[in-house]
Protein backbone atom coordinates (compact mmCIF):
# COMPACT_ATOMS: atom_id res chain seq x y z
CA UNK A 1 0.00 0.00 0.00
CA UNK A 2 1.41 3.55 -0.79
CA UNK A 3 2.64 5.53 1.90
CA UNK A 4 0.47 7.87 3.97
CA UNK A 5 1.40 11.64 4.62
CA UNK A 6 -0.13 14.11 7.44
CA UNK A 7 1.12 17.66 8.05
CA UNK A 8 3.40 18.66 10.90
CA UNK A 9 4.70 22.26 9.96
CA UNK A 10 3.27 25.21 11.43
CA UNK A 11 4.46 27.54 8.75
CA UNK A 12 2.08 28.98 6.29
CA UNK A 13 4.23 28.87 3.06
CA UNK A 14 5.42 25.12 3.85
CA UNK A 15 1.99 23.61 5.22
CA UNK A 16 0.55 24.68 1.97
CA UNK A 17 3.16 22.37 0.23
CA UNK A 18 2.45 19.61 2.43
CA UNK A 19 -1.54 19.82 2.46
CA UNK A 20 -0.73 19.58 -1.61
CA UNK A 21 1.71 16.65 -0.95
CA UNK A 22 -1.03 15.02 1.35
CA UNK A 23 -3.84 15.80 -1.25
CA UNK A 24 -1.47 14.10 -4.45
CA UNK A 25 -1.58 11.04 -1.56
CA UNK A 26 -5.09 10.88 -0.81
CA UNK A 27 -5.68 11.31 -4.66
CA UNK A 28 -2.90 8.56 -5.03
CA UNK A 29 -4.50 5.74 -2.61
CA UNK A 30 -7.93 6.73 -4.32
CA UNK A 31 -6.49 5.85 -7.54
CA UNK A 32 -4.60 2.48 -6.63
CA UNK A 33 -7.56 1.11 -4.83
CA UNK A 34 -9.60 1.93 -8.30
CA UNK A 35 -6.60 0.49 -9.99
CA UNK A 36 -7.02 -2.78 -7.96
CA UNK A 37 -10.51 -3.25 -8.26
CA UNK A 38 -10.73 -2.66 -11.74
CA UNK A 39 -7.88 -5.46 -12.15
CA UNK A 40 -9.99 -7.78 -10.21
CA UNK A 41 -13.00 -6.96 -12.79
CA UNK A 42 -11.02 -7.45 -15.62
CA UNK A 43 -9.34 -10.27 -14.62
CA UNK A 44 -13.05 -11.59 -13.29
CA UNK A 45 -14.32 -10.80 -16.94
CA UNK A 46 -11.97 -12.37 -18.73
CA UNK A 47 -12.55 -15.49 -16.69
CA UNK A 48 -16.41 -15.70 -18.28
CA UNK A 49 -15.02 -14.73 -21.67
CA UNK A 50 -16.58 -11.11 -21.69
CA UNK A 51 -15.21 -8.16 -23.90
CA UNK A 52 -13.32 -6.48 -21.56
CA UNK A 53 -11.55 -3.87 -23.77
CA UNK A 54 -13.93 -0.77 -23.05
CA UNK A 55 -12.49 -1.76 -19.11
CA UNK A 56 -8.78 -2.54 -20.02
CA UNK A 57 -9.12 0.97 -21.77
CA UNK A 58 -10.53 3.22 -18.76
CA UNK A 59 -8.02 0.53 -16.25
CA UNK A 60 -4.81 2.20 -18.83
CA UNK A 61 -5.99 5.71 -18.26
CA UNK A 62 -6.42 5.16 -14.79
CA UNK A 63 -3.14 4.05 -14.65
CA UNK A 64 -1.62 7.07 -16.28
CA UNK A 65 -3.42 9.35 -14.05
CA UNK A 66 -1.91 7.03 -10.61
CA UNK A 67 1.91 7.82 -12.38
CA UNK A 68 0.95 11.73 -13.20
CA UNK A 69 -0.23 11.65 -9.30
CA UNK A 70 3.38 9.68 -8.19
CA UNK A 71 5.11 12.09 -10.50
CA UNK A 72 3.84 15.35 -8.70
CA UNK A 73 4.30 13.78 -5.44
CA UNK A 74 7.78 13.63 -6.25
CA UNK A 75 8.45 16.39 -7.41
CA UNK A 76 7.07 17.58 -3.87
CA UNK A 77 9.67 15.59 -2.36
CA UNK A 78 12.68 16.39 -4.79
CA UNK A 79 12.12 20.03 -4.59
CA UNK A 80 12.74 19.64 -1.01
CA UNK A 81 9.56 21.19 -0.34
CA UNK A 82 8.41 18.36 2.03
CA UNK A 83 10.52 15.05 2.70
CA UNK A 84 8.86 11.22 3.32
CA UNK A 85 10.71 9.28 6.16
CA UNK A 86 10.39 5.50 6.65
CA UNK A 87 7.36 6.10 8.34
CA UNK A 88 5.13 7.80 6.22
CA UNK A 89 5.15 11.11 7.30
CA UNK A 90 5.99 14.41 5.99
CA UNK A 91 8.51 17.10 6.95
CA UNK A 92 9.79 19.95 5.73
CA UNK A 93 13.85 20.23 4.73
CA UNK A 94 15.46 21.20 7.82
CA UNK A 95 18.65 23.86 6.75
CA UNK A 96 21.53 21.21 6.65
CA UNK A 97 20.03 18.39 6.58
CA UNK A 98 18.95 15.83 3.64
């Protein structure tokens, strides 16, 4: 399961970047649950020999959208904007330290 993010930082200009970061990871688990069941379906519909291409279709777009979402989150992360430690959580960059 993807890791989960919750804001700690007091400071206007960084909580902003972490409510984004936690909003890309709410968005994120949203989309890999959907990703998950739709695999079931497929898989389920394939089983019973049904037409599943209109499905496999959406399930590929779906996908795209879940890497767009991992991309941005990121980005949040490179840009040093807020960090993601073993445990899930965010941060911001402390001065001297990585």
């Amino acid at each position: 399961m993807p890791k989960r993010y919750r804001v700690i930082d007091r400071n206007p200009a960084t909580a902003t970047a972490q409510r984004d970061a936690v909003a890309l990871a709410d968005h994120r688990d949203s989309l890999y649950a959907r990703l998950e069941i739709g695999y079931e379906r497929i898989e389920r519909g394939l089983r019973e020999d049904q037409d599943v291409t209109t499905w496999e279709d959406f399930w590929v777009d779906l996908l795209r959208e879940y890497e767009r979402v991992c991309d941005a989150l990121t980005e949040h992360v490179a840009d040093g904007e807020v960090r993601e430690d073993w445990t899930g959580a965010t941060a911001t960059r402390l001065p001297g330290v990585r």
